[in-house]
C-alpha atoms as a PDB file:
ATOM      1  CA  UNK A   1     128.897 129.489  87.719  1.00  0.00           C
ATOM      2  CA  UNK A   2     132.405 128.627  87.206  1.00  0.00           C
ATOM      3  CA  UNK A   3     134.923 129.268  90.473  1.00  0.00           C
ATOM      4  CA  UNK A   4     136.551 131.363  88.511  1.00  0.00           C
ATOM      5  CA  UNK A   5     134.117 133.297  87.221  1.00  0.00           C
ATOM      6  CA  UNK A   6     132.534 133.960  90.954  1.00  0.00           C
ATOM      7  CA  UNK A   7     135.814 135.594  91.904  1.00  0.00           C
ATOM      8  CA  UNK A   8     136.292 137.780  88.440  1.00  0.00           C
ATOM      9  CA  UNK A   9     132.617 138.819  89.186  1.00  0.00           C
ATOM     10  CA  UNK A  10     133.767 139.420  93.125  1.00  0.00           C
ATOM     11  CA  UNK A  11     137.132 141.761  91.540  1.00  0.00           C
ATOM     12  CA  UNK A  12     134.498 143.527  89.520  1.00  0.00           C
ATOM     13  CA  UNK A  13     132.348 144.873  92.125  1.00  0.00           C
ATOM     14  CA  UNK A  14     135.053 146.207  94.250  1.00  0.00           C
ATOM     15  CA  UNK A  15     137.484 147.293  91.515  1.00  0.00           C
ATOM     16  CA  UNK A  16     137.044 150.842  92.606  1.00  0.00           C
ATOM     17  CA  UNK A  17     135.925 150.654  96.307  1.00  0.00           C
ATOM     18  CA  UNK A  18     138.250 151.065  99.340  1.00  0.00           C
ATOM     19  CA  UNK A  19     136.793 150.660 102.835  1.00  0.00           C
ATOM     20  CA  UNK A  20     137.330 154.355 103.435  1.00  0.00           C
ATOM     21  CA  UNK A  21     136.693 157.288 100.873  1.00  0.00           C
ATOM     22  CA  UNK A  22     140.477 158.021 101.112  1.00  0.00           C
ATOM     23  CA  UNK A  23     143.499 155.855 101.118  1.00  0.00           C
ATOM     24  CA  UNK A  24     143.421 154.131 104.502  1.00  0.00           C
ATOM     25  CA  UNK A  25     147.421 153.258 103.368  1.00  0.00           C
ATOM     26  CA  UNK A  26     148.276 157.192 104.491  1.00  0.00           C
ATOM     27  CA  UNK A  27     147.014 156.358 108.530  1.00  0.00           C
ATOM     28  CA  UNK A  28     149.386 153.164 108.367  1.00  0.00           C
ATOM     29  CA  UNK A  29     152.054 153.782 106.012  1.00  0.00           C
ATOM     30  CA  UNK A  30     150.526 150.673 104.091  1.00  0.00           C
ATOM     31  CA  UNK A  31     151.356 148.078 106.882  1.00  0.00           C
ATOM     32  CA  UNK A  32     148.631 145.935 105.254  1.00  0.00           C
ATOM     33  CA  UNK A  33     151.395 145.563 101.893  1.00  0.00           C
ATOM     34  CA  UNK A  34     154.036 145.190 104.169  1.00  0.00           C
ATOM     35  CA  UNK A  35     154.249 141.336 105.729  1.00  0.00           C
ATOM     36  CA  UNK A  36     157.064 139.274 105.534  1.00  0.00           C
ATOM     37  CA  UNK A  37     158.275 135.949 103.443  1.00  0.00           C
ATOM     38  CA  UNK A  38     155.413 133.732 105.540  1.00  0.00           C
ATOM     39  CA  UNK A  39     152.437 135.945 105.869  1.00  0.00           C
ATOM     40  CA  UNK A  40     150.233 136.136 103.284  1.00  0.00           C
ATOM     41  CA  UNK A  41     146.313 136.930 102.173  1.00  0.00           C
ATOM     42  CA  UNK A  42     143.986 133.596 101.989  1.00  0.00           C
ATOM     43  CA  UNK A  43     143.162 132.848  98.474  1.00  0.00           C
ATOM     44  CA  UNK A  44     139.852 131.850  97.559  1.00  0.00           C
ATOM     45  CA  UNK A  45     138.890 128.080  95.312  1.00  0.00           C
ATOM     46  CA  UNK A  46     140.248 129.495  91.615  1.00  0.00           C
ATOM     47  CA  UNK A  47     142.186 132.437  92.696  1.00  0.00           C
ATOM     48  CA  UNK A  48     145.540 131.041  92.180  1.00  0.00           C
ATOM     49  CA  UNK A  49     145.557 131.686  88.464  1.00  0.00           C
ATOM     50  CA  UNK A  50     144.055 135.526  88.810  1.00  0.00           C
ATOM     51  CA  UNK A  51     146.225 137.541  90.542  1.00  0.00           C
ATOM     52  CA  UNK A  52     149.095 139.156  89.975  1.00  0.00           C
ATOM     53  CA  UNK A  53     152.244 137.124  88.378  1.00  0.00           C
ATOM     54  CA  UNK A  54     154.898 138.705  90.927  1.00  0.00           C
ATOM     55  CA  UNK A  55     153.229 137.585  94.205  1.00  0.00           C
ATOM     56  CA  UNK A  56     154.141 134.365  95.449  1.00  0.00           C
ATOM     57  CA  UNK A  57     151.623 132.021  96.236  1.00  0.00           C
ATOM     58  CA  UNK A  58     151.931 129.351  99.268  1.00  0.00           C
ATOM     59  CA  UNK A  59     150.455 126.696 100.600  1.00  0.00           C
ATOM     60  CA  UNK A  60     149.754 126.614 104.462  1.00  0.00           C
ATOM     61  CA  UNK A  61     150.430 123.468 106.803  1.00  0.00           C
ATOM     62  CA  UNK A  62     146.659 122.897 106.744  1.00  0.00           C
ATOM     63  CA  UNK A  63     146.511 123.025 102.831  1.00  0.00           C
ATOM     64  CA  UNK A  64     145.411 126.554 102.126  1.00  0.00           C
ATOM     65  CA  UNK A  65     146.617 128.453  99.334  1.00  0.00           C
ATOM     66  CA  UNK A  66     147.865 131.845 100.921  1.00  0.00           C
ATOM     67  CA  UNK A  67     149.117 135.186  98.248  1.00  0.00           C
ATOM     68  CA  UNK A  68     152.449 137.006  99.410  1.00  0.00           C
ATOM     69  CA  UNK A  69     153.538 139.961  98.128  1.00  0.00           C
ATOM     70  CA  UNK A  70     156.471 141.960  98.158  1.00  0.00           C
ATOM     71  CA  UNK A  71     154.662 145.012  99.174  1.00  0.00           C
ATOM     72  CA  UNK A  72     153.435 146.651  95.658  1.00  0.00           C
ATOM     73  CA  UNK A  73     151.215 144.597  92.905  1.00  0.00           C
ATOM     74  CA  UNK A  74     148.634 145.634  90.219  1.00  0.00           C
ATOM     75  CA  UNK A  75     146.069 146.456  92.449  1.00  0.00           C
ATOM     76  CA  UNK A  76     143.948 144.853  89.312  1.00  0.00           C
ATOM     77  CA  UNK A  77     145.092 141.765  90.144  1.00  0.00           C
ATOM     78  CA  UNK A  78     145.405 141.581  93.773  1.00  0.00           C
ATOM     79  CA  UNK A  79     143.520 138.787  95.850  1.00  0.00           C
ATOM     80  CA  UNK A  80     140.019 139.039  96.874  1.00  0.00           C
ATOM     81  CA  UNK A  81     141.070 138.905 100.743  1.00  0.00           C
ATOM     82  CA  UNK A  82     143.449 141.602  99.884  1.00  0.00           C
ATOM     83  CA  UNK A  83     140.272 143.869  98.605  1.00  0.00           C
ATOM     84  CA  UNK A  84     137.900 143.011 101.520  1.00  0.00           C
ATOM     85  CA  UNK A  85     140.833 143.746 104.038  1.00  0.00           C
ATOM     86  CA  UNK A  86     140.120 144.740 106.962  1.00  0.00           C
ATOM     87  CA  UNK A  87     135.903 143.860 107.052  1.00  0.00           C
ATOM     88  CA  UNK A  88     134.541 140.274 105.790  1.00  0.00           C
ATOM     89  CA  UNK A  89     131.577 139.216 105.095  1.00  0.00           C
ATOM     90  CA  UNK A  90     129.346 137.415 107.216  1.00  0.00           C
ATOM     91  CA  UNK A  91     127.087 135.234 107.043  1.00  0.00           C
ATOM     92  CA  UNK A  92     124.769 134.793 109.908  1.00  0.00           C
ATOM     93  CA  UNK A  93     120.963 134.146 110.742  1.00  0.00           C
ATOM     94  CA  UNK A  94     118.341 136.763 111.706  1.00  0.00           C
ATOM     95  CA  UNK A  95     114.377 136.067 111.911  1.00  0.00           C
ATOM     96  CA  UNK A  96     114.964 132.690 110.569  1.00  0.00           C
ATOM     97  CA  UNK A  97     116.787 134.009 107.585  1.00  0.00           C
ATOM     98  CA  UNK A  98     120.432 133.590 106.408  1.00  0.00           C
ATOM     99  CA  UNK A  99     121.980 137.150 105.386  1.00  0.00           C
ATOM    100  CA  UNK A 100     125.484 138.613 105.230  1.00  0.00           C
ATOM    101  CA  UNK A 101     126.714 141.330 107.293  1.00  0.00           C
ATOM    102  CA  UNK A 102     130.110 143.448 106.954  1.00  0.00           C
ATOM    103  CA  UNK A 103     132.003 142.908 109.820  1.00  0.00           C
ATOM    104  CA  UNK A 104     135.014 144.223 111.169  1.00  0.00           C
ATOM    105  CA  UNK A 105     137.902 141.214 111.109  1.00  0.00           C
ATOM    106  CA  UNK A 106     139.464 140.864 114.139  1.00  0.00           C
ATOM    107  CA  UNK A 107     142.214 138.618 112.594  1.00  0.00           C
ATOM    108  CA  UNK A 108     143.198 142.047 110.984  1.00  0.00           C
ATOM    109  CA  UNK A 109     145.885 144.208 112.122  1.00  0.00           C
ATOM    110  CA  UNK A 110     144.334 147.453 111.111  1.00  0.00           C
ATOM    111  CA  UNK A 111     144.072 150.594 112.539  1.00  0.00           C
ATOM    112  CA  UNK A 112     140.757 150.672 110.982  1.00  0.00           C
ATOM    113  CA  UNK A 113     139.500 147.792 112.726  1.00  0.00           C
ATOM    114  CA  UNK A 114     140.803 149.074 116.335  1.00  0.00           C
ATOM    115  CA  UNK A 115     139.519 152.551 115.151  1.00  0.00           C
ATOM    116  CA  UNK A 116     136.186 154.754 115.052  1.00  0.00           C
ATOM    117  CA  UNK A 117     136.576 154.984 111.491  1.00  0.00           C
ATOM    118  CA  UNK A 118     133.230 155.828 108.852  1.00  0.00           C
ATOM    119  CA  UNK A 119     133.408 153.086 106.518  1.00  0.00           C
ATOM    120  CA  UNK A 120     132.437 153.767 102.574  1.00  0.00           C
ATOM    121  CA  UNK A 121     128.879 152.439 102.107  1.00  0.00           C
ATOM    122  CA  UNK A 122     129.135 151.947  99.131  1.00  0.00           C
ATOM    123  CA  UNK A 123     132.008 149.509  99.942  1.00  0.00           C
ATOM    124  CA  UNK A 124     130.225 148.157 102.593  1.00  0.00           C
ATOM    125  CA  UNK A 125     127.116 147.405 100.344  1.00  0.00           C
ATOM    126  CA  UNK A 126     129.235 145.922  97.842  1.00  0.00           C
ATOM    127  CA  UNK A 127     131.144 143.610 100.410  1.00  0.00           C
ATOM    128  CA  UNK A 128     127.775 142.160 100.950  1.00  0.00           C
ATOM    129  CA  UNK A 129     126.988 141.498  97.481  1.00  0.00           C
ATOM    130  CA  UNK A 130     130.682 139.545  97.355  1.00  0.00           C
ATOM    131  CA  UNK A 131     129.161 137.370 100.030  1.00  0.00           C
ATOM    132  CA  UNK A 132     126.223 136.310  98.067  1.00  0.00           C
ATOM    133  CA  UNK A 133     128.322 135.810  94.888  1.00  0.00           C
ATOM    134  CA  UNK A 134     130.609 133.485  96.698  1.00  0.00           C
ATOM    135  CA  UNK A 135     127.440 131.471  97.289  1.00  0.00           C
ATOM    136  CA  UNK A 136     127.224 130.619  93.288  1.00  0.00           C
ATOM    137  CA  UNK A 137     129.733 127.834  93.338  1.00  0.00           C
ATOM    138  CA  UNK A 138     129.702 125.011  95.386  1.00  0.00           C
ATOM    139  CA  UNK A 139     133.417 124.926  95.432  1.00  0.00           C
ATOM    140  CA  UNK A 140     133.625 128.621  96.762  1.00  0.00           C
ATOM    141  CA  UNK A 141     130.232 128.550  98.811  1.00  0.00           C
ATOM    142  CA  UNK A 142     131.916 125.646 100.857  1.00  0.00           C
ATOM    143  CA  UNK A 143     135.411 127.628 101.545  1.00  0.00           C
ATOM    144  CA  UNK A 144     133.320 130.816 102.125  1.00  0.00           C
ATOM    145  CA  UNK A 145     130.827 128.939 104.884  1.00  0.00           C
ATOM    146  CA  UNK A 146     133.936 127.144 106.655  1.00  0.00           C
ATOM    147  CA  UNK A 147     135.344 130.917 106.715  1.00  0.00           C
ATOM    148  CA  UNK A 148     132.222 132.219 108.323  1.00  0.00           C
ATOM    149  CA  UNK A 149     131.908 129.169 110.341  1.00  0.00           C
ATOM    150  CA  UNK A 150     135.803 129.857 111.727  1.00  0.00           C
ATOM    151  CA  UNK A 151     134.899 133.313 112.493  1.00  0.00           C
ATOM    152  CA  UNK A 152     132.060 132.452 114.806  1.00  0.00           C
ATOM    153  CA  UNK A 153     133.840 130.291 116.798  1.00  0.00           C
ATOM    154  CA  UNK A 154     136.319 132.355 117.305  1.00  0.00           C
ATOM    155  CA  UNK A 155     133.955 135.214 118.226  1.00  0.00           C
ATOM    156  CA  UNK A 156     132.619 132.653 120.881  1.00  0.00           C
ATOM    157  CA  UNK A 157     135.748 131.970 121.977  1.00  0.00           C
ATOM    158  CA  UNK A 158     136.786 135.601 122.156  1.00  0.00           C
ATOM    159  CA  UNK A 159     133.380 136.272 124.186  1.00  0.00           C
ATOM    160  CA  UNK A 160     133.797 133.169 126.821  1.00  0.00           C
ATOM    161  CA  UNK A 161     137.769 134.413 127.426  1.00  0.00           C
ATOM    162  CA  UNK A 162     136.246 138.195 128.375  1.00  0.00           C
ATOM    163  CA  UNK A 163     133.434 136.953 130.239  1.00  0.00           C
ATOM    164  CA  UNK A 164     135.937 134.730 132.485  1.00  0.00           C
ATOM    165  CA  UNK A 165     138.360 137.558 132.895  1.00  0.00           C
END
């Protein structure tokens, strides 16, 4: 499958889910739409030419391709990070077998992530199935495993720094 057509499919599934079954935008006035100049939302391998015309799209020291907004876009056309925010999926091994898991992203600063908040299921199902459809390209399965891969080691990390303190 086409990069681009693993991220359209991605859109598709979560074109009407939110991670809560209101608009988590009213407990933060929105501070997820409201970065600055320099941050931005990852983009994914063919997402540059999908989103939305007025965000700005720019590249990071290490060569990643990062969306920045002004604060309001189509929310039709909005990056896939932007639509996962604040959970990711997760890729990790149980009994022997590789699976994805929605986890909470503790790069995000979220009330909902900090919070005892019941996520949408639905949502949370769905986030899954993104997983396994950014498995169907090479292109995007090898972005999506150094992702998970990143996350890990941080978690590590974040473990060994509370276990020594």
């Amino acid at each position: 499958m086409k990069k681009e057509n693993v991220i359209l499919s991605c859109y598709s599934l979560l074109r009407r889910e939110t991670p809560l079954s209101f608009d988590c935008g009213k407990i933060c006035k929105s501070s997820c739409c409201n970065g600055d100049s320099n941050t931005g939302m990852l983009l994914f391998p063919g997402e540059e030419n999908l989103i939305d015309k007025e965000i700005t799209i720019k590249e990071t020291a290490n060569g990643d391709k990062i969306a920045v907004c002004s604060g309001t876009c189509d929310r039709n056309k909005r990056p896939l990070s932007c639509r996962i925010y604040p959970l990711f999926p997760l890729i990790i091994e149980e009994n022997g077998k590789e699976s994805i898991k929605a986890v909470k992203d503790f790069r995000a600063v979220c009330p909902l992530v900090n919070g005892e908040y019941e996520y949408n299921k639905s949502f949370l199902r769905k986030l899954k199935r993104v997983g396994k459809f950014l498995m169907l390209n090479e292109e995007t399965k090898a972005f999506y495993v150094s992702l998970c891969e990143d996350y890990n080691e941080h978690i590590e990390l974040l473990k060994l720094f509370q276990k020594n303190f």
